[in-house]
Protein backbone atom coordinates (compact mmCIF):
# COMPACT_ATOMS: atom_id res chain seq x y z
CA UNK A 1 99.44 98.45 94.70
CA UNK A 2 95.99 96.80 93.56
CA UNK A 3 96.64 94.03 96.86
CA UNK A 4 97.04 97.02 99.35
CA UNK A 5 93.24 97.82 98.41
CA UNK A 6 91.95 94.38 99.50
CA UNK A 7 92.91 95.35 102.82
CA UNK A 8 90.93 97.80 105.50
CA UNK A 9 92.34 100.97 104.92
CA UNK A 10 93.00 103.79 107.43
CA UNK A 11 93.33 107.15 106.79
CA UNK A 12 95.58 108.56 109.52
CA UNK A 13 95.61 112.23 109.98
CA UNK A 14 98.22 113.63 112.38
CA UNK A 15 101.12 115.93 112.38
CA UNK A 16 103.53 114.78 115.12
CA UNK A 17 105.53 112.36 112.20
CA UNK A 18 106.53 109.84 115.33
CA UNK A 19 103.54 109.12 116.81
CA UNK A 20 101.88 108.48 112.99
CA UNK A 21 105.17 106.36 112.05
CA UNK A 22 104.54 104.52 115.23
CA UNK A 23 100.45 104.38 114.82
CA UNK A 24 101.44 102.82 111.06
CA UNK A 25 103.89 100.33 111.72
CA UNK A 26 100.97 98.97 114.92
CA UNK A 27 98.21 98.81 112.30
CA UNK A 28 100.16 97.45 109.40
CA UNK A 29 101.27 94.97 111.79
CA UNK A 30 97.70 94.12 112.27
CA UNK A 31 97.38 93.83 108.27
CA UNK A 32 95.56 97.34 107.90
CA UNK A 33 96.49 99.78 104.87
CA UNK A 34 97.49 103.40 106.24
CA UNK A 35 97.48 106.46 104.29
CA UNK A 36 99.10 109.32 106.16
CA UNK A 37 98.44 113.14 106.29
CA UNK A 38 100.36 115.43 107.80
CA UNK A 39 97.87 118.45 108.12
CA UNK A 40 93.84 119.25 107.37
CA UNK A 41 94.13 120.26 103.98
CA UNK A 42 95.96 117.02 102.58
CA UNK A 43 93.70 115.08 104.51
CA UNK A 44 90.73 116.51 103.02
CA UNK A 45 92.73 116.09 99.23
CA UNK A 46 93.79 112.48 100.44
CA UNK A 47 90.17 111.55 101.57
CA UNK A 48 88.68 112.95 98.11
CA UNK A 49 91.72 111.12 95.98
CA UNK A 50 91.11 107.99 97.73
CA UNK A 51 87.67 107.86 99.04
CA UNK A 52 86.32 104.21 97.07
CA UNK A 53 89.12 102.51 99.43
CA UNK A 54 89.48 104.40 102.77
CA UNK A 55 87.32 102.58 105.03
CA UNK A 56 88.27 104.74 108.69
CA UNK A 57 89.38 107.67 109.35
CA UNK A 58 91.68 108.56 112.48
CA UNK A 59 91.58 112.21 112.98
CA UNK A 60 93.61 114.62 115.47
CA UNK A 61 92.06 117.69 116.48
CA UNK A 62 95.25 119.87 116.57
CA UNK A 63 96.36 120.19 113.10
CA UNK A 64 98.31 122.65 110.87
CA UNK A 65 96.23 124.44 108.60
CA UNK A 66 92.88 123.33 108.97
CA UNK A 67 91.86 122.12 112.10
CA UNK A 68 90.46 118.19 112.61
CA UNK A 69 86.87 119.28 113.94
CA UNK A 70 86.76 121.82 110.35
CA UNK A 71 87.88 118.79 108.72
CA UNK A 72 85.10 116.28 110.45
CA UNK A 73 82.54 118.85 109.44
CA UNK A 74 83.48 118.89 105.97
CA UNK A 75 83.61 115.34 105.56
CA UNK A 76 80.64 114.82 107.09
CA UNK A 77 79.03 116.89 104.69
CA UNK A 78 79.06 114.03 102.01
CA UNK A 79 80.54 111.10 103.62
CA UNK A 80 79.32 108.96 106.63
CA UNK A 81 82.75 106.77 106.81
CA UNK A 82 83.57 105.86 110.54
CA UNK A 83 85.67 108.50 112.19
CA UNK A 84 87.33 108.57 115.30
CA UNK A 85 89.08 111.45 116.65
CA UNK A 86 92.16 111.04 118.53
CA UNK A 87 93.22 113.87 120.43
CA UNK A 88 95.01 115.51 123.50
CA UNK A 89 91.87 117.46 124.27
CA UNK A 90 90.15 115.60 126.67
CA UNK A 91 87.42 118.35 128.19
CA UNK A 92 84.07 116.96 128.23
CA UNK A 93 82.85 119.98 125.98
CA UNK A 94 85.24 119.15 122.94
CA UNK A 95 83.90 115.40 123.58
CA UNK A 96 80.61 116.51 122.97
CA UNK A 97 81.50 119.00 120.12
CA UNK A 98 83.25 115.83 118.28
CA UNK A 99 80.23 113.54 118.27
CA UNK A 100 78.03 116.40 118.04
CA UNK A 101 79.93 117.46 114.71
CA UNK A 102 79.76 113.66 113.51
CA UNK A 103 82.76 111.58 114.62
CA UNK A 104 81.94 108.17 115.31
CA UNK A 105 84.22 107.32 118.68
CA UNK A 106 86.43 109.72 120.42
CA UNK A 107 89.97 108.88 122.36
CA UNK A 108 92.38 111.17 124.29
CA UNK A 109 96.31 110.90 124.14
CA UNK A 110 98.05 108.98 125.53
CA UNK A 111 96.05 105.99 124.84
CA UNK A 112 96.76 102.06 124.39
CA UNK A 113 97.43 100.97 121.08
CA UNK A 114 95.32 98.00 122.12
CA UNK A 115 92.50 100.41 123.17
CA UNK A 116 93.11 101.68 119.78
CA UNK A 117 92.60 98.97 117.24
CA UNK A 118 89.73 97.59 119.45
CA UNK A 119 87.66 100.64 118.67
CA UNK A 120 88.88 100.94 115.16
CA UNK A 121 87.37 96.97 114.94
CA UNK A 122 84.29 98.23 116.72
CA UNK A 123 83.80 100.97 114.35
CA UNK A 124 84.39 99.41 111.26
CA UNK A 125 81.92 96.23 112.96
CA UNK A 126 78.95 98.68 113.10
CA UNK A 127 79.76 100.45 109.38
CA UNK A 128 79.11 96.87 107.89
CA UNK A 129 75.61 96.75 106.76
CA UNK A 130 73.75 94.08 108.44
CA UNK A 131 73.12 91.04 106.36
CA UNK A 132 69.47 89.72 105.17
CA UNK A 133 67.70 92.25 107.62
CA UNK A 134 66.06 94.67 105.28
CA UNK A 135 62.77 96.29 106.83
CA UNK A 136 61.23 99.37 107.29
CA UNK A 137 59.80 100.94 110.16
CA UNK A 138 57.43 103.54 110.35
CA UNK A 139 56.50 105.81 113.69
CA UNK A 140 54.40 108.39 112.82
CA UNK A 141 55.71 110.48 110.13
CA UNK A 142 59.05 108.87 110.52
CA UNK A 143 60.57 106.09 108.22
CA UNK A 144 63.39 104.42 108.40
CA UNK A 145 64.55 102.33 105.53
CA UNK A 146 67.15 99.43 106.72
CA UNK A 147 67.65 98.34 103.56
CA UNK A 148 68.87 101.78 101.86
CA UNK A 149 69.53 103.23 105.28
CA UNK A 150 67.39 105.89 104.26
CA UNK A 151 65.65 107.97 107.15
CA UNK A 152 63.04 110.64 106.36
CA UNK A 153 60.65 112.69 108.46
CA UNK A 154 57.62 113.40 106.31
CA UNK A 155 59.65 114.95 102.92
CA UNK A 156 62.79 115.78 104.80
CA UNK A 157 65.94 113.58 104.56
CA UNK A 158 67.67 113.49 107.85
CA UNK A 159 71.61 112.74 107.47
CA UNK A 160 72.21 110.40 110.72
CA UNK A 161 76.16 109.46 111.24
CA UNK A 162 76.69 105.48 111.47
CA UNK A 163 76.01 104.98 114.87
CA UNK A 164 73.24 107.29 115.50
CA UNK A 165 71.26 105.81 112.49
CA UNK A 166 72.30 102.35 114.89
CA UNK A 167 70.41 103.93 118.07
CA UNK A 168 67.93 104.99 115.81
CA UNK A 169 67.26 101.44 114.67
CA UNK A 170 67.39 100.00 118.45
CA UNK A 171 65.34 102.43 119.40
CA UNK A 172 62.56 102.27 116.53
CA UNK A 173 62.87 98.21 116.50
CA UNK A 174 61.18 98.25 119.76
CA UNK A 175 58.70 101.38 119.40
CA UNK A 176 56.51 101.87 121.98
CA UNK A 177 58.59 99.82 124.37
CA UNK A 178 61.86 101.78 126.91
CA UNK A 179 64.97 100.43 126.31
CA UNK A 180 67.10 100.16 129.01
CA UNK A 181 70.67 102.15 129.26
CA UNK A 182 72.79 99.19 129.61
CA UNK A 183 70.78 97.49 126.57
CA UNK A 184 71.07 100.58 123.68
CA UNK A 185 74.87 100.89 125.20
CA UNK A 186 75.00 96.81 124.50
CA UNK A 187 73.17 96.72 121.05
CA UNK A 188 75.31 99.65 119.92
CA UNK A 189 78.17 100.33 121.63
CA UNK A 190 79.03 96.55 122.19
CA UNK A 191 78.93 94.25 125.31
CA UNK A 192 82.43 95.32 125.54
CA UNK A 193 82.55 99.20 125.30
CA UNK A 194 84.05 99.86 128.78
CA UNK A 195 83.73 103.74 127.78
CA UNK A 196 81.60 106.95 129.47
CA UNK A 197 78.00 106.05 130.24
CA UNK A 198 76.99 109.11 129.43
CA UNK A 199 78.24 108.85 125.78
CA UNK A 200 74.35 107.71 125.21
CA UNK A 201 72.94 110.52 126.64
CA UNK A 202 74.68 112.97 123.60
CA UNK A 203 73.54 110.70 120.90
CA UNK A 204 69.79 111.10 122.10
CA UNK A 205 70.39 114.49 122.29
CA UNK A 206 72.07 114.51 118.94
CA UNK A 207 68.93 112.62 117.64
CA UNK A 208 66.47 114.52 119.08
CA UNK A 209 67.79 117.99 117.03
CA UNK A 210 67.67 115.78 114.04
CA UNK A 211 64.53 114.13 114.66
CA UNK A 212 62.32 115.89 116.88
CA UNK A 213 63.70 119.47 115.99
CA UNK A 214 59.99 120.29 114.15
CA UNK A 215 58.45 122.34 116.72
CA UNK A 216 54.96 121.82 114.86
CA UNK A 217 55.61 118.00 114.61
CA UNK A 218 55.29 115.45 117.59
CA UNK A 219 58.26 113.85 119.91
CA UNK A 220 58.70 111.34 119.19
CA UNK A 221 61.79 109.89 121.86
CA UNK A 222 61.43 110.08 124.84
CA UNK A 223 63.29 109.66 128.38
CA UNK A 224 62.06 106.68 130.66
CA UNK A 225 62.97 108.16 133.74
CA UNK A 226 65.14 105.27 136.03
CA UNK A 227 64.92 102.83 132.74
CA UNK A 228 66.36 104.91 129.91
CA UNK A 229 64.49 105.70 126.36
CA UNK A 230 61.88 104.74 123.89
CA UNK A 231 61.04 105.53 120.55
CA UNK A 232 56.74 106.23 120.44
CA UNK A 233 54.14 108.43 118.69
CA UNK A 234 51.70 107.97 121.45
CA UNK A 235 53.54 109.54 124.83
CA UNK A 236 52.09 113.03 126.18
CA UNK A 237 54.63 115.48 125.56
CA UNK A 238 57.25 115.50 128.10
């Protein structure tokens, strides 16, 4: 049981018992661990039991008993492990509720499994802290700490998920300078990522109601109109 631990380990949460037999044998096949819920509420007890060796967790939205966006939420409340929701629902508003509400990637059924375990690799890529790159940048009242991945706003502590604290970083890494679309989607998404453009778009707007929600403080990111965004203390307000 101990050796199972050594390896990545999934939690899979979803109900129809074929697909997640099916979803376990693929990942086990690429030498992943799965544990497997059948519902909300034993995801929520598995992720608690087990939470010093799950490293992912695939979510469905459509779930007995507590529903996968209740269970996100929750999670997210104390827990910033890489989530990906995996779901029928593929309306551009329930996109935007899922990242909104935290989860890391989001992919609609039916799907490749080689679509699949490319984003799970991505994910669990850009949980990995980054090696020998400690620093800490200040814009105006706002600090981020890469070596604790600690970001404050004056006294506040702002809770970022994993890859909005990575736009963050790409973003305050070149303060005072726009950053093009196609290089934030690069630097965090990964040359790759072959998914919606406009997936950036509702993690600056995600960031912005974390960051910039003070309506006595300054804005500090701002749009680059035909470029993309920047990160500065000393723009006009838009």
């Amino acid at each position: 049981m101990e050796e199972s631990f050594l390896k990545t380990t999934i939690l899979l949460v979803e109900d129809e018992a074929a697909l997640a037999d099916s979803l376990t044998t693929e990942f086990e096949l690429e030498d992943y661990n799965v544990i497997w819920a059948k519902d909300g509420l034993e995801a929520l007890d598995l992720f608690h039991a087990n939470e010093a060796q799950v490293n992912l967790i695939i979510l469905d939205w459509m779930l007995p008993h507590l529903d996968g966006f209740s269970v996100l939420r929750r999670i997210r409340k104390t827990s910033q492990i890489p989530i990906i929701m995996l779901t029928a629902r593929d309306y551009i508003g329930d996109k935007v509720a899922g990242l909104t509400g935290g989860a890391d990637d989001y992919i609609t059924k039916p799907f490749e499994m080689e679509e699949l375990i490319a984003r799970v690799e991505v994910a669990l890529r850009h949980s990995q802290p980054a090696v020998n790159s400690a620093t800490t940048y200040t814009v105006s009242n706002l600090v981020v700490d890469t070596d604790a991945k600690r970001v404050t706003r004056g006294d506040k502590i702002i809770q970022l998920t994993q890859r909005e604290y990575e736009l963050l970083v790409a973003l305050i890494s070149k303060q005072n300078e726009p950053c093009s679309r196609e290089k934030l989607l690069d630097t965090v998404w990964g040359v790759d990522f072959d998914g919606q453009p406009n997936i950036l778009d509702v993690y600056v707007r995600n960031l912005r109601s974390k960051i910039d929600s003070n309506p006595n403080e300054e804005k500090l990111i701002h749009t680059v109109r035909g470029v993309g965004y920047m990160l500065s203390a000393q723009v006009a307000k838009e």
